[in-house]
C-alpha atoms as a PDB file:
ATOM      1  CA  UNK A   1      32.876 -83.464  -4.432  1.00  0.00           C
ATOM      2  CA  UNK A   2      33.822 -83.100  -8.084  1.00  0.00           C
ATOM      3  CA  UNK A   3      33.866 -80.065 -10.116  1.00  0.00           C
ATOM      4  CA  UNK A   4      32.421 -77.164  -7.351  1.00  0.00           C
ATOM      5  CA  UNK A   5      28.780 -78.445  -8.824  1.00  0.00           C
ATOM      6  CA  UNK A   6      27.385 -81.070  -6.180  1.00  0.00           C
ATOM      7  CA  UNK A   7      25.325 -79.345  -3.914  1.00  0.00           C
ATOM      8  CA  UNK A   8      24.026 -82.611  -2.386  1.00  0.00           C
ATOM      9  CA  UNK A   9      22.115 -82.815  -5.223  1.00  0.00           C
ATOM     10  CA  UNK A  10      24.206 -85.292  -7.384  1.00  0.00           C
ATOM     11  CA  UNK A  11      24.381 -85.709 -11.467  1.00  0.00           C
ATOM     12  CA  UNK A  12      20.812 -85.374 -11.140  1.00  0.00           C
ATOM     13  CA  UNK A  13      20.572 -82.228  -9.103  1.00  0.00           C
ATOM     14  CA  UNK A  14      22.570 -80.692 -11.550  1.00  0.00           C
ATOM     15  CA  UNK A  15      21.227 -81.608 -14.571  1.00  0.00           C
ATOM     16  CA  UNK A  16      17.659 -80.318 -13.379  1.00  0.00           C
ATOM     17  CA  UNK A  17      19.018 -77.105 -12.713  1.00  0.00           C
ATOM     18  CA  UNK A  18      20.097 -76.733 -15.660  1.00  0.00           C
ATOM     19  CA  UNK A  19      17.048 -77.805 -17.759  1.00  0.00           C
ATOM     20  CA  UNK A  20      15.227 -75.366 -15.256  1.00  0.00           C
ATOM     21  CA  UNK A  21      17.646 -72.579 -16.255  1.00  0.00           C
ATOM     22  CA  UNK A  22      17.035 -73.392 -20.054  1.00  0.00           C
ATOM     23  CA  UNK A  23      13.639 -73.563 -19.646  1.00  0.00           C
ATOM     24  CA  UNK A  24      13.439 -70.548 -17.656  1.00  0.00           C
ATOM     25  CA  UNK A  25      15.335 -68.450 -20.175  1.00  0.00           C
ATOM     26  CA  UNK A  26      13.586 -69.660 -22.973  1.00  0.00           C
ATOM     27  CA  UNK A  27      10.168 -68.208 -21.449  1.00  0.00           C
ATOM     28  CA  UNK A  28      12.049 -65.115 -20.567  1.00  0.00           C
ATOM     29  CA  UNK A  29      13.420 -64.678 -24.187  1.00  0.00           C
ATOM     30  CA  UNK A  30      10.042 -65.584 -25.863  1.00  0.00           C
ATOM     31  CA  UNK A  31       8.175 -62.484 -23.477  1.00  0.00           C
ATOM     32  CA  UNK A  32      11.003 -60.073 -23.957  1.00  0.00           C
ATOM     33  CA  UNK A  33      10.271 -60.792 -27.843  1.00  0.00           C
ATOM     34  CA  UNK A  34       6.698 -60.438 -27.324  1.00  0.00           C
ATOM     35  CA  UNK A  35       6.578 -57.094 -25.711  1.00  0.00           C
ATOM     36  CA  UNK A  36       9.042 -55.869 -28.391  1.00  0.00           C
ATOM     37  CA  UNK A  37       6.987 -56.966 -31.339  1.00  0.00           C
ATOM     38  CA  UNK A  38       3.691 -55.536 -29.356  1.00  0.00           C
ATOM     39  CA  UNK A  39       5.943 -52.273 -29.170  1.00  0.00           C
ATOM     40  CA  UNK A  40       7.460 -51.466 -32.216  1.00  0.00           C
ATOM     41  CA  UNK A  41       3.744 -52.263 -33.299  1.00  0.00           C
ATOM     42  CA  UNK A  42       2.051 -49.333 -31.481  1.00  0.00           C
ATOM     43  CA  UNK A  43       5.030 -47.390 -32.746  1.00  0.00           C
ATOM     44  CA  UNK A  44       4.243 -48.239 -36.429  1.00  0.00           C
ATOM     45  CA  UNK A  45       2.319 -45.720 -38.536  1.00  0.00           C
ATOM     46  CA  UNK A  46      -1.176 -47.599 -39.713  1.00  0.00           C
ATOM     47  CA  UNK A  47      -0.705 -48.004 -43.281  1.00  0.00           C
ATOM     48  CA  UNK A  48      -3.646 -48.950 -46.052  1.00  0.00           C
ATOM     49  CA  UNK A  49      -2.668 -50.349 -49.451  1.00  0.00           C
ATOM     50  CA  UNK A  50      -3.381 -51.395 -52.205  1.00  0.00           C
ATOM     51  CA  UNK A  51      -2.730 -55.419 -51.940  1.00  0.00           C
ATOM     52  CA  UNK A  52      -3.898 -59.044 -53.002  1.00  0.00           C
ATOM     53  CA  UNK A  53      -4.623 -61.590 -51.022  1.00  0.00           C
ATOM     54  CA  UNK A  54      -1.920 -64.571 -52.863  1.00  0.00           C
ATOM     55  CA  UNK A  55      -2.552 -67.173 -50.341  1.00  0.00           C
ATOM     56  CA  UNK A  56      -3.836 -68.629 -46.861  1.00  0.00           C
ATOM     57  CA  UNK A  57      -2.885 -71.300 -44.407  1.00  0.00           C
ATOM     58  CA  UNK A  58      -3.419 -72.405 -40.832  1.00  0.00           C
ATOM     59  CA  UNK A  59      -1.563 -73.641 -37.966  1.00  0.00           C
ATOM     60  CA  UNK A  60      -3.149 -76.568 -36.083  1.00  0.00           C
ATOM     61  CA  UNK A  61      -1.651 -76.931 -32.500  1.00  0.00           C
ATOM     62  CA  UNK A  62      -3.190 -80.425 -30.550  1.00  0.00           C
ATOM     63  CA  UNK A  63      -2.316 -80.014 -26.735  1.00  0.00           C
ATOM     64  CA  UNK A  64      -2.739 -83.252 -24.323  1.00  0.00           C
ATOM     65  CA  UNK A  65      -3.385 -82.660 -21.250  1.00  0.00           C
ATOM     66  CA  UNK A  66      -4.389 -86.004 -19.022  1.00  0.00           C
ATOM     67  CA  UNK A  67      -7.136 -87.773 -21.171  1.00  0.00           C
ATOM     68  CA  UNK A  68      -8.021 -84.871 -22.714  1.00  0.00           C
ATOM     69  CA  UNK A  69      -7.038 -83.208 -25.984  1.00  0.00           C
ATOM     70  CA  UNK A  70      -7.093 -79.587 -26.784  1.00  0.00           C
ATOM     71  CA  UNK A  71      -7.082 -77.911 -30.519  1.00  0.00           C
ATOM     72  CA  UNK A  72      -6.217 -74.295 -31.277  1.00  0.00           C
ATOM     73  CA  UNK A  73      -5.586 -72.753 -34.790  1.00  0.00           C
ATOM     74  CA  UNK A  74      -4.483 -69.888 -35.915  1.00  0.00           C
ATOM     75  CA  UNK A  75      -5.005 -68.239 -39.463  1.00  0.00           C
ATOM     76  CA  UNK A  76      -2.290 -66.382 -41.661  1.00  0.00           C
ATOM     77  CA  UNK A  77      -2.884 -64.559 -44.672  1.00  0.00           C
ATOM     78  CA  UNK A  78      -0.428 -63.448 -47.088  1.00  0.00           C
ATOM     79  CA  UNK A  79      -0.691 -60.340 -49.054  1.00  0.00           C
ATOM     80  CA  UNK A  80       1.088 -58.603 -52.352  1.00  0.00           C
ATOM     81  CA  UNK A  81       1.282 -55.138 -52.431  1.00  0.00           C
ATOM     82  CA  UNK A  82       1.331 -53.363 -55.652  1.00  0.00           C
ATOM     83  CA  UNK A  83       5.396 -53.056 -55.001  1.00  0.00           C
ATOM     84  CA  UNK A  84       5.486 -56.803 -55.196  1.00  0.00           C
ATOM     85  CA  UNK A  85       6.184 -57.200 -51.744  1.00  0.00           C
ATOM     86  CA  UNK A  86       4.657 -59.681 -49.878  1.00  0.00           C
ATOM     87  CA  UNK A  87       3.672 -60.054 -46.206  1.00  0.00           C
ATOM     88  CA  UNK A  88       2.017 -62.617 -43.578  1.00  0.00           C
ATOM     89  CA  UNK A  89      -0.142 -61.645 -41.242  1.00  0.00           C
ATOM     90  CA  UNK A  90      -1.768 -63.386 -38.624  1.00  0.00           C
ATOM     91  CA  UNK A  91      -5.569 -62.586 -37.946  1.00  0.00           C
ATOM     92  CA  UNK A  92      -9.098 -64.340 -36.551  1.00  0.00           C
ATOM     93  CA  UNK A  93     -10.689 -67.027 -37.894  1.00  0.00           C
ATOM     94  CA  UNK A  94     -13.946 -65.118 -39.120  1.00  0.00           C
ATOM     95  CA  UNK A  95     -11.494 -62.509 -40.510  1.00  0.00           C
ATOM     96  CA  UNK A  96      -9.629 -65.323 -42.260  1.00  0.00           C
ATOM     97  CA  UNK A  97     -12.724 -66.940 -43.417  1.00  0.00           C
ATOM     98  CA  UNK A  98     -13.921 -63.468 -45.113  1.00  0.00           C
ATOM     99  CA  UNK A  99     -11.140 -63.400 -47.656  1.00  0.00           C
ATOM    100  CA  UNK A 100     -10.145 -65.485 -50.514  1.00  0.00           C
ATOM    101  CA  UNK A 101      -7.271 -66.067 -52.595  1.00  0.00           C
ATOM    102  CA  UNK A 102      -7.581 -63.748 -55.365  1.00  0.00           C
ATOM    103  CA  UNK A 103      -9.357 -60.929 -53.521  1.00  0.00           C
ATOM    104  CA  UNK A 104      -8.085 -57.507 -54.331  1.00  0.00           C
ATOM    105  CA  UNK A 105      -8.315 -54.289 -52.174  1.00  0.00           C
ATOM    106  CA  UNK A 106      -7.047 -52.074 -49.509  1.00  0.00           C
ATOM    107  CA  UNK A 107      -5.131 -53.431 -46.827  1.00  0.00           C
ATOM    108  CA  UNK A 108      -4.728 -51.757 -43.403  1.00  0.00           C
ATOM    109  CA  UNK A 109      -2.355 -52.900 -40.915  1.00  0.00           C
ATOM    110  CA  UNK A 110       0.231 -51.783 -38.520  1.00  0.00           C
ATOM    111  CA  UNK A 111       3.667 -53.253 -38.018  1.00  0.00           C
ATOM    112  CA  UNK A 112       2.913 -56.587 -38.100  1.00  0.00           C
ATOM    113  CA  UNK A 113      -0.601 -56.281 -37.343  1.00  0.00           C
ATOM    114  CA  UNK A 114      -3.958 -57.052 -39.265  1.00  0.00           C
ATOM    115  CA  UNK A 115      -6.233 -54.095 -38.998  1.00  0.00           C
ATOM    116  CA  UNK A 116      -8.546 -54.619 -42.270  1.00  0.00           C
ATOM    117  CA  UNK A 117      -9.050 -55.714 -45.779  1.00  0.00           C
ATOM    118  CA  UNK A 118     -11.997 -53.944 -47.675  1.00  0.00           C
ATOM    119  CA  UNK A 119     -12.662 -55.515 -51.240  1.00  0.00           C
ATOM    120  CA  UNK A 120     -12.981 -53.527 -54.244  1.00  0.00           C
END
């Protein structure tokens, strides 16, 4: 019998419970975050500023799935405001690929959000 733990399921049994449990939580935790981010973002005032863009950089995920490989990227800019704070934001590609290290303007986001950059 052991410890209370054997269900008829052995060492096994138990130890796939409990990587189902971790697993389980971990995609619990990572929504919960998720919908709190998305929140306190639609509770954020939209805010443009005067900011440069200081740099860029991407995030190349490969998935493999069977014989078959799947690429997705995602794009992150990083802006100074004129406070010398600095902040990362995550936007689209053709967003991403409009702006370019140096670029000075108005930036408009909320929370953590990208709304806009317009150049001046």
């Amino acid at each position: 019998m052991g410890f209370g733990f054997d269900f008829g399921f052995g060492m096994f049994g138990v130890m796939f419970m409990l990587m189902f449990i971790l697993v389980f939580g971990f995609f619990i935790v990572t929504i919960v975050r998720g919908i709190g981010q998305w929140n306190k973002n639609n509770n954020s005032p939209r805010l443009t500023v005067a900011a440069t863009v200081v740099s860029k950089r991407t995030n190349v995920l490969h998935h493999h799935h069977d014989h078959h490989t799947h690429h997705s990227t995602s794009y992150y800019v990083t802006f100074q405001v004129d406070s010398g704070d600095r902040m990362e934001l995550h936007m689209t590609g053709q967003e991403y690929g409009m702006l370019v290290e140096g670029d000075k303007g108005y930036l408009t986001f909320q929370g953590t959000r990208y709304l806009g950059f317009e150049r001046i």
